[in-house]
C-alpha atoms as a PDB file:
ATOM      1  CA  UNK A   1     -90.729  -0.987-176.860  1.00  0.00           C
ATOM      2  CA  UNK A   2     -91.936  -0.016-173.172  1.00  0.00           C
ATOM      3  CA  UNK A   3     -95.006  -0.981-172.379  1.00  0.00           C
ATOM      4  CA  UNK A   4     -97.156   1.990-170.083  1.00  0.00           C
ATOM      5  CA  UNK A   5    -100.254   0.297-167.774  1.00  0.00           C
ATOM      6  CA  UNK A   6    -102.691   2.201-166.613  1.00  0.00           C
ATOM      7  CA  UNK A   7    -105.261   4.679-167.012  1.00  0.00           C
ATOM      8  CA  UNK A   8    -105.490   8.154-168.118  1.00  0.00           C
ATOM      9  CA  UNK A   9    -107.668   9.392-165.381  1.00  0.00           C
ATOM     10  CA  UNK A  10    -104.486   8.380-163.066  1.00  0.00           C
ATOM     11  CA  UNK A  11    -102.191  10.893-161.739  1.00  0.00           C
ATOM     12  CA  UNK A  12     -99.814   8.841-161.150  1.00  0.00           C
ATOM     13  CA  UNK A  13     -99.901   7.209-164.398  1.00  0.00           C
ATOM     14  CA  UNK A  14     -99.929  10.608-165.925  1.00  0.00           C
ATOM     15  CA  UNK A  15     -96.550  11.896-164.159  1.00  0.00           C
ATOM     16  CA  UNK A  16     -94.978   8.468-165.972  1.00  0.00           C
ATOM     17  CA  UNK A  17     -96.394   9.274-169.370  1.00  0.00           C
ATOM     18  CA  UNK A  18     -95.544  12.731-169.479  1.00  0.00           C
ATOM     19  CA  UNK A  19     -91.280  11.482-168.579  1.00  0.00           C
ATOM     20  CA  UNK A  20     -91.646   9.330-171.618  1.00  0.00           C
ATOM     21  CA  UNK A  21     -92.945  12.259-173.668  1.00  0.00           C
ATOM     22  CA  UNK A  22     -90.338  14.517-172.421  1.00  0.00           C
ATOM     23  CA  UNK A  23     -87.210  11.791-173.123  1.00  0.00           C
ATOM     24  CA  UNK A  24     -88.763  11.193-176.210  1.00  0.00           C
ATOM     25  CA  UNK A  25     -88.786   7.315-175.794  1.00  0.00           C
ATOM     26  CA  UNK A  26     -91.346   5.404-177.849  1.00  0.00           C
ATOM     27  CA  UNK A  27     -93.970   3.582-175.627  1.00  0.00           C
ATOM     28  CA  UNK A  28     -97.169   1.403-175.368  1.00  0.00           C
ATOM     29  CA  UNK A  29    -100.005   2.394-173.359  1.00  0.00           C
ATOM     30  CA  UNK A  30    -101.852  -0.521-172.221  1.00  0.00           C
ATOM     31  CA  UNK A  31    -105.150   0.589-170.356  1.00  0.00           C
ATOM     32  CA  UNK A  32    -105.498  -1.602-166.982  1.00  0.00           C
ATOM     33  CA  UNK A  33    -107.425  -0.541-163.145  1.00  0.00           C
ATOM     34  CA  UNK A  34    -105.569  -1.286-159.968  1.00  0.00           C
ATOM     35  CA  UNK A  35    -107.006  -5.072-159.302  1.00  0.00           C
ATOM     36  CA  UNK A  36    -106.274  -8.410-157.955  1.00  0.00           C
ATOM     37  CA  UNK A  37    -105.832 -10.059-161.139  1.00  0.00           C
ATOM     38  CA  UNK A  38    -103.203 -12.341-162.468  1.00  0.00           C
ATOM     39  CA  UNK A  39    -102.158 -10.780-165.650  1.00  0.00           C
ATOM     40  CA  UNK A  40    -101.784  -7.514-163.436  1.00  0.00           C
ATOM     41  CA  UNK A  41     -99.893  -8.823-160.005  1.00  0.00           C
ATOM     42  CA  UNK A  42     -97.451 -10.559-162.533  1.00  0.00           C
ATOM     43  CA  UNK A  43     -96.744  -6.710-163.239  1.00  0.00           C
ATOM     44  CA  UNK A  44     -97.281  -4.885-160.337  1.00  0.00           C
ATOM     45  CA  UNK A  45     -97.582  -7.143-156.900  1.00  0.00           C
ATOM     46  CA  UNK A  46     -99.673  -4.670-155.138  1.00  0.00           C
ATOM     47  CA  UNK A  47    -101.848  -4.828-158.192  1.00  0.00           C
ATOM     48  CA  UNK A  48    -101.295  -1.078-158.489  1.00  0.00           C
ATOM     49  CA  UNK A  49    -101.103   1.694-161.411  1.00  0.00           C
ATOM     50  CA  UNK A  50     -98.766   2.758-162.740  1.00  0.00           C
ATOM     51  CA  UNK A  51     -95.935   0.079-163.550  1.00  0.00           C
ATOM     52  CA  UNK A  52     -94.262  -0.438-166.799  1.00  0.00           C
ATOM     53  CA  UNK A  53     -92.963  -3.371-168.794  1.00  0.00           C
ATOM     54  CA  UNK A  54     -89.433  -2.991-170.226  1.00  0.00           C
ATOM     55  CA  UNK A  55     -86.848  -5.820-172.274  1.00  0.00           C
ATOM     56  CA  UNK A  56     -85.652  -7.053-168.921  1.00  0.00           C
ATOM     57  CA  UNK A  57     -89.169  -7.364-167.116  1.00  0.00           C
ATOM     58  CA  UNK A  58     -91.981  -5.401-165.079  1.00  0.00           C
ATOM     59  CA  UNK A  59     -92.308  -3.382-162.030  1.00  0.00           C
ATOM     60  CA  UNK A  60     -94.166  -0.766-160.860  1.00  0.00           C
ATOM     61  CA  UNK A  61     -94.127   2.990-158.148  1.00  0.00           C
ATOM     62  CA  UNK A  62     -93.981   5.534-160.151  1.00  0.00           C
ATOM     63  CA  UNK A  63     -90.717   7.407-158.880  1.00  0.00           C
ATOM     64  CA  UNK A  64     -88.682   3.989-159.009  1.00  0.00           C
ATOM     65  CA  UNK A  65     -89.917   3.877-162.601  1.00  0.00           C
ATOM     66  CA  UNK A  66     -88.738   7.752-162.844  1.00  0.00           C
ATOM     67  CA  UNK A  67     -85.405   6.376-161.564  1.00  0.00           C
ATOM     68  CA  UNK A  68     -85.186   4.104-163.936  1.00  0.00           C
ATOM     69  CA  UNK A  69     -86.185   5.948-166.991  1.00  0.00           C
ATOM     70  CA  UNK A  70     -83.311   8.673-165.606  1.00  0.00           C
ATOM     71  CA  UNK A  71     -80.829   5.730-164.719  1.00  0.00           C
ATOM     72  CA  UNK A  72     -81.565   3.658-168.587  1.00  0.00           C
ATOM     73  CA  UNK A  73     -81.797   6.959-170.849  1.00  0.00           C
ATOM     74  CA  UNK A  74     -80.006   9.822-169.144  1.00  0.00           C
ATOM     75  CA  UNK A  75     -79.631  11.799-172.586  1.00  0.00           C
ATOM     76  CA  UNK A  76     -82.418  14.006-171.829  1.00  0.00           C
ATOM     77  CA  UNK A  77     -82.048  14.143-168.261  1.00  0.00           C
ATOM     78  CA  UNK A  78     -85.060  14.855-166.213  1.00  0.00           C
ATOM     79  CA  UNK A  79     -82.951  15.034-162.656  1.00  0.00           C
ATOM     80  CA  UNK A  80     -80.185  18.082-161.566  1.00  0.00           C
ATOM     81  CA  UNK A  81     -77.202  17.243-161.957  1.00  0.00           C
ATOM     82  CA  UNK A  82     -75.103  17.756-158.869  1.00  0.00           C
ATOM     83  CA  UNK A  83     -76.281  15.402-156.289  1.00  0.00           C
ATOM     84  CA  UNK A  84     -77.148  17.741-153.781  1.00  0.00           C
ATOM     85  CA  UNK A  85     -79.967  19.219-156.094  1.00  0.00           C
ATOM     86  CA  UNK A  86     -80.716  16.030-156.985  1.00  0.00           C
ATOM     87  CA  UNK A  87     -81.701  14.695-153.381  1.00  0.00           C
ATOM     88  CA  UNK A  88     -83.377  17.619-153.232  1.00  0.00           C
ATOM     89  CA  UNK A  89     -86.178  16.949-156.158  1.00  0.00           C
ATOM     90  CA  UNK A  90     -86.454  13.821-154.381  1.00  0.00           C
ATOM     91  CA  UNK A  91     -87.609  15.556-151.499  1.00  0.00           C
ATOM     92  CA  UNK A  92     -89.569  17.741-153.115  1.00  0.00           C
ATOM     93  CA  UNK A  93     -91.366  14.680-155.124  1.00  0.00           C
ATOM     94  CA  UNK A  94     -91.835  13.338-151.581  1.00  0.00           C
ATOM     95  CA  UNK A  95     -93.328  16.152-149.790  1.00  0.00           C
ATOM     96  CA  UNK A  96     -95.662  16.086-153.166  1.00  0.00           C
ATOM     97  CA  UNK A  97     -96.444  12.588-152.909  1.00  0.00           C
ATOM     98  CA  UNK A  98     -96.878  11.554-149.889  1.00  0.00           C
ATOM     99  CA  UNK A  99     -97.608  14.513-147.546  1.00  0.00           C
ATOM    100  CA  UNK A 100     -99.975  16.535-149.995  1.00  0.00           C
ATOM    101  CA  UNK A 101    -101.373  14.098-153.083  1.00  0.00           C
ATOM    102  CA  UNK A 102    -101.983  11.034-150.516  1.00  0.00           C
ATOM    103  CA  UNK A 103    -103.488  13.150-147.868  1.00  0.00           C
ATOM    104  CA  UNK A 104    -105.696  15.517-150.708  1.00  0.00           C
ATOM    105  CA  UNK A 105    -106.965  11.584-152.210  1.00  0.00           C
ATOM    106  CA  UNK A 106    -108.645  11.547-149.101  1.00  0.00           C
ATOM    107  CA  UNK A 107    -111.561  13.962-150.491  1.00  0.00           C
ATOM    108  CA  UNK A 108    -111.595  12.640-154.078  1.00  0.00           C
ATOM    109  CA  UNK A 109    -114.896  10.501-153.640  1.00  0.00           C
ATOM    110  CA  UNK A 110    -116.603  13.184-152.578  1.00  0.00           C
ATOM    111  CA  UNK A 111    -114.523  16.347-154.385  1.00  0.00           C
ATOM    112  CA  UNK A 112    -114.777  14.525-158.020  1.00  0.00           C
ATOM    113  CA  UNK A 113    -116.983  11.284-157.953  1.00  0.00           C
ATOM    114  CA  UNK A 114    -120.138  12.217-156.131  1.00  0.00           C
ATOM    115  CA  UNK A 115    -119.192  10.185-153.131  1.00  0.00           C
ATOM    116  CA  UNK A 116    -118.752  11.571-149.266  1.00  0.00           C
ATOM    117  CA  UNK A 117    -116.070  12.414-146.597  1.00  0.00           C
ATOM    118  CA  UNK A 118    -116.879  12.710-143.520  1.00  0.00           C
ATOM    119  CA  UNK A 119    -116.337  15.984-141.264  1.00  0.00           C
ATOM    120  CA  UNK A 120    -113.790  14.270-139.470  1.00  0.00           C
ATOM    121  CA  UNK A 121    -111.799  13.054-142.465  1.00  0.00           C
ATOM    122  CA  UNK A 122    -111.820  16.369-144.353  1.00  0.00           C
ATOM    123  CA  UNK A 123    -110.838  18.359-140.922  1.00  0.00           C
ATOM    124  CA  UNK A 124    -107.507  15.637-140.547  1.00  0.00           C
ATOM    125  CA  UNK A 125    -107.017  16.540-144.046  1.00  0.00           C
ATOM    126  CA  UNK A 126    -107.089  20.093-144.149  1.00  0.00           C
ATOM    127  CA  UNK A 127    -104.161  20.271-140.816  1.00  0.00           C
ATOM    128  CA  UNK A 128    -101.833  17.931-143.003  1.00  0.00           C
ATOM    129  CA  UNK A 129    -102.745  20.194-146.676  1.00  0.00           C
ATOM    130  CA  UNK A 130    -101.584  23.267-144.258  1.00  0.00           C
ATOM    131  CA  UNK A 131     -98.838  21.577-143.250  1.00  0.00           C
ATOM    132  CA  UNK A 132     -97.668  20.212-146.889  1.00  0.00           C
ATOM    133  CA  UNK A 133     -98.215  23.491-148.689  1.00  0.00           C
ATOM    134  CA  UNK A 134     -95.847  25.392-146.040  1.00  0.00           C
ATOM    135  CA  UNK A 135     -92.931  22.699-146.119  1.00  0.00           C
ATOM    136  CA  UNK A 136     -93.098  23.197-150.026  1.00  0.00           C
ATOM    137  CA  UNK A 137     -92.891  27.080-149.544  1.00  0.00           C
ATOM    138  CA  UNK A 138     -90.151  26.250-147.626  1.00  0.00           C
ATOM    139  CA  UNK A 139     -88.219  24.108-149.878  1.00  0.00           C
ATOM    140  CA  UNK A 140     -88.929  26.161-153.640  1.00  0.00           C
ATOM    141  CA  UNK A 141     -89.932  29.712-154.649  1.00  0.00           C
ATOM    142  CA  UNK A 142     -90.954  28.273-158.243  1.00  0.00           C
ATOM    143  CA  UNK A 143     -89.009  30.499-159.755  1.00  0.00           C
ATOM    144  CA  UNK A 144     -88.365  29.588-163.100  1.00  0.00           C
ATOM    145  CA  UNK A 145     -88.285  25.592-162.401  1.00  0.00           C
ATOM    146  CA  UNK A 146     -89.144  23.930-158.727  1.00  0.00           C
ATOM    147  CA  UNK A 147     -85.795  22.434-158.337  1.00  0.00           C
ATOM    148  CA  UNK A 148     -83.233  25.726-160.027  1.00  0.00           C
ATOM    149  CA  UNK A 149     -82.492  26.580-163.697  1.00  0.00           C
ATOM    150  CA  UNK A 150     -83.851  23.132-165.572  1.00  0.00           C
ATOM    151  CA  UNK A 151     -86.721  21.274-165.708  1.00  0.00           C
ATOM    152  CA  UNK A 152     -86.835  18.928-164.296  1.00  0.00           C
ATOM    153  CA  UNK A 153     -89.224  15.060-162.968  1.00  0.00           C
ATOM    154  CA  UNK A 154     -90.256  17.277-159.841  1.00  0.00           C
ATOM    155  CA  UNK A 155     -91.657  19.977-162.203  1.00  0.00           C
ATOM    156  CA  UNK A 156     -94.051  17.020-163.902  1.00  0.00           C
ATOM    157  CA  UNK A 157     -95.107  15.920-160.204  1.00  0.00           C
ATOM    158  CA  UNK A 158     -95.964  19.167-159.220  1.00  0.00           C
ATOM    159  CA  UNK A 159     -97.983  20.189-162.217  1.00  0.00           C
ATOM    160  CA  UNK A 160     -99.986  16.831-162.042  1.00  0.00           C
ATOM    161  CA  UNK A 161    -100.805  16.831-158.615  1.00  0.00           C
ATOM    162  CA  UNK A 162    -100.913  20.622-157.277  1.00  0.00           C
ATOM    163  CA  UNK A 163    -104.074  21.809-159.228  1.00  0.00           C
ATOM    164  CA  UNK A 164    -106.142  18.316-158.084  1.00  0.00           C
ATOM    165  CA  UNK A 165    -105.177  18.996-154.626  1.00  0.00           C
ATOM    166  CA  UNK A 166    -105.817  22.403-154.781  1.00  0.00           C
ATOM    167  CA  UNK A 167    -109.235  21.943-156.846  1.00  0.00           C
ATOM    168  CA  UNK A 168    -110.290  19.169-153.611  1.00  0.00           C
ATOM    169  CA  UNK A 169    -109.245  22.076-151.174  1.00  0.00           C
ATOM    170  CA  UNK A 170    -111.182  24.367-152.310  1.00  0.00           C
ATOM    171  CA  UNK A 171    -114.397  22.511-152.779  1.00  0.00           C
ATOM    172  CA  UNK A 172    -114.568  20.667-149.399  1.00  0.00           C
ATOM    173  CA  UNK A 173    -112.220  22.515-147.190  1.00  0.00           C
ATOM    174  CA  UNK A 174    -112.914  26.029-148.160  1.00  0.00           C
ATOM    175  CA  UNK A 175    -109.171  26.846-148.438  1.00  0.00           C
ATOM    176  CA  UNK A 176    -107.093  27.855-151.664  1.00  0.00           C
ATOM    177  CA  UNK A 177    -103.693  25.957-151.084  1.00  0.00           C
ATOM    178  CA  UNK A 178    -102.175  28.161-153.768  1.00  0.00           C
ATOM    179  CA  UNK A 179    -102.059  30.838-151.786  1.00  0.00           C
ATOM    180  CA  UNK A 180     -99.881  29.655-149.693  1.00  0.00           C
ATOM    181  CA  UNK A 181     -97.298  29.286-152.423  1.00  0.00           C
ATOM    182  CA  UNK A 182     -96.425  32.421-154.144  1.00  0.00           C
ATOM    183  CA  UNK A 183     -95.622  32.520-157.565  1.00  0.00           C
ATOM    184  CA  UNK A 184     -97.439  28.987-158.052  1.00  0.00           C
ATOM    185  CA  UNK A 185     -99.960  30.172-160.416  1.00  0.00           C
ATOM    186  CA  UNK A 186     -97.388  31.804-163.039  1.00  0.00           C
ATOM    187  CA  UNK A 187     -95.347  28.695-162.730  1.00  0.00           C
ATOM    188  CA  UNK A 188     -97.900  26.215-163.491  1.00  0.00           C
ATOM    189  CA  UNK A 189     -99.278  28.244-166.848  1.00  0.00           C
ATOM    190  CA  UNK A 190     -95.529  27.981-167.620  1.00  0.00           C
ATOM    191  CA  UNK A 191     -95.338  24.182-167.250  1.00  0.00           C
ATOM    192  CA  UNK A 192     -98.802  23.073-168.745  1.00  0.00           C
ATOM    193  CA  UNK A 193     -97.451  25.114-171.789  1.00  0.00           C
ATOM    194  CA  UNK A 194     -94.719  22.173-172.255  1.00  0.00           C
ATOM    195  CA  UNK A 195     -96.152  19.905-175.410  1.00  0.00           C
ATOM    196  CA  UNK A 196     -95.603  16.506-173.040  1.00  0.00           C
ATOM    197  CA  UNK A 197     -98.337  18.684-170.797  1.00  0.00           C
ATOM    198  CA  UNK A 198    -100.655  19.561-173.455  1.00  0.00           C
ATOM    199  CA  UNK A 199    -100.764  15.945-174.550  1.00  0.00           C
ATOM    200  CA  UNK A 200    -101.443  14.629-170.876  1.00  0.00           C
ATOM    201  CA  UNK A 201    -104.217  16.980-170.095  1.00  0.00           C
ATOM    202  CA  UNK A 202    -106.006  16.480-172.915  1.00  0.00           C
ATOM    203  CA  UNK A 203    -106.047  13.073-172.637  1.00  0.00           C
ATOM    204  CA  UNK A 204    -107.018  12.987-169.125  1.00  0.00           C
ATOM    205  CA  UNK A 205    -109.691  15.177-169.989  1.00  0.00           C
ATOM    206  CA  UNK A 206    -110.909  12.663-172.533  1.00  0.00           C
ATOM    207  CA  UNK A 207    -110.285   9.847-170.201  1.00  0.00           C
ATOM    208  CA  UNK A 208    -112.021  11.258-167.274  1.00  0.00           C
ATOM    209  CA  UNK A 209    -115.298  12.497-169.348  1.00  0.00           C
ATOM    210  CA  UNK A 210    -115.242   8.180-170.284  1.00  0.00           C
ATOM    211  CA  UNK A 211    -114.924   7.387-166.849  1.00  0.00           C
ATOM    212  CA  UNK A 212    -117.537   9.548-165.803  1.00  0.00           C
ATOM    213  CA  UNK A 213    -119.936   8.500-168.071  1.00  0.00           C
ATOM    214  CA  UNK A 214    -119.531   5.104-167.666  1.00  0.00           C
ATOM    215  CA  UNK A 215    -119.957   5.484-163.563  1.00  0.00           C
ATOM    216  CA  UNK A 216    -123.312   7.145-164.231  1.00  0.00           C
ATOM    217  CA  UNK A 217    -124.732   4.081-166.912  1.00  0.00           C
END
């Protein structure tokens, strides 16, 4: 069986678990922080979360292990299938990734876990968010799916990391991201509808009430 590390609380981790639920492949979920410990860097060198443990061994990024799970059980397929449509998820995943989640993490201390950005910080932020929200108008209408007619790993990505950023936007930066995107709102209700969704959220809902609670004792 594969083996899921990580924590609920974890985006990242959360766009994994919710491609298992939708492929309908049995799994483990082995709670585990990003650290520097053994058992963990045996898994995951950069002693990061998410990775996953499958028959042949370990390793860890979250859209290699997307590749993988499409590559190792492509019977319900969670990528296009012509390969133009398919490099373009992959840039959609990476305009999500690493020009709007990584750059919207920047507030998190301070937007979620009573910590502080500075001015400077949350003004650097708010020109890339600008700039990430109007490449992804450019690139998807989110009309019915982001990437045409199916579902697909780019619709998870989006739904996972979209509201956070937009939630951080709004209470540091004094900007709505979503409005920059028309037709986002009505697209994520669709998507959260999705039973692999439902499961997710709830448990990250659970997990981050824990996680809270145990930062305050």
């Amino acid at each position: 069986m594969l083996k899921l590390y990580g924590f609920s609380v974890s985006n990242y981790y959360n766009v994994i678990k919710a491609a298992l639920l939708e492929k309908g492949l049995a799994f483990e979920e082995v709670t585990v922080y990003p650290s520097s410990e053994e058992s963990l860097l045996n898994r995951s060198p950069m002693g990061k979360v998410p990775c996953i443990e499958t028959p042949e061994g370990s390793f860890s990024e979250s859209q290699v292990i997307l590749d993988y799970l499409e590559e190792a059980h492509p019977d319900t397929p969670l990528m296009p299938s012509s390969p133009f449509q398919r490099a373009k998820a992959r840039e959609i995943n990476r305009v999500l990734e690493l020009y709007l989640e990584l750059q919207a993490r920047r507030l998190y201390p301070e937007a979620f876990f009573g910590g502080k950005v500075s001015d400077e910080t949350k003004a650097e932020v708010k020109v890339a968010l600008e700039k990430a929200t109007g490449a992804l108008a450019r690139l998807t209408t989110f009309d019915p799916y982001i990437v045409g007619d199916s579902f697909t790993s780019s619709d998870i990505v989006a739904a996972i990391h979209l509201p956070l950023a937009r939630d951080a936007g709004r209470k540091l930066l004094d900007m709505d991201l979503f409005e920059q995107l028309p037709g986002v709102k009505a697209y994520l209700g669709r998507i959260r509808e999705r039973p692999s969704m439902q499961r997710v959220l709830a448990d990250y809902k659970t997990g981050l009430e824990t996680f809270l609670k145990s930062k305050q004792g």
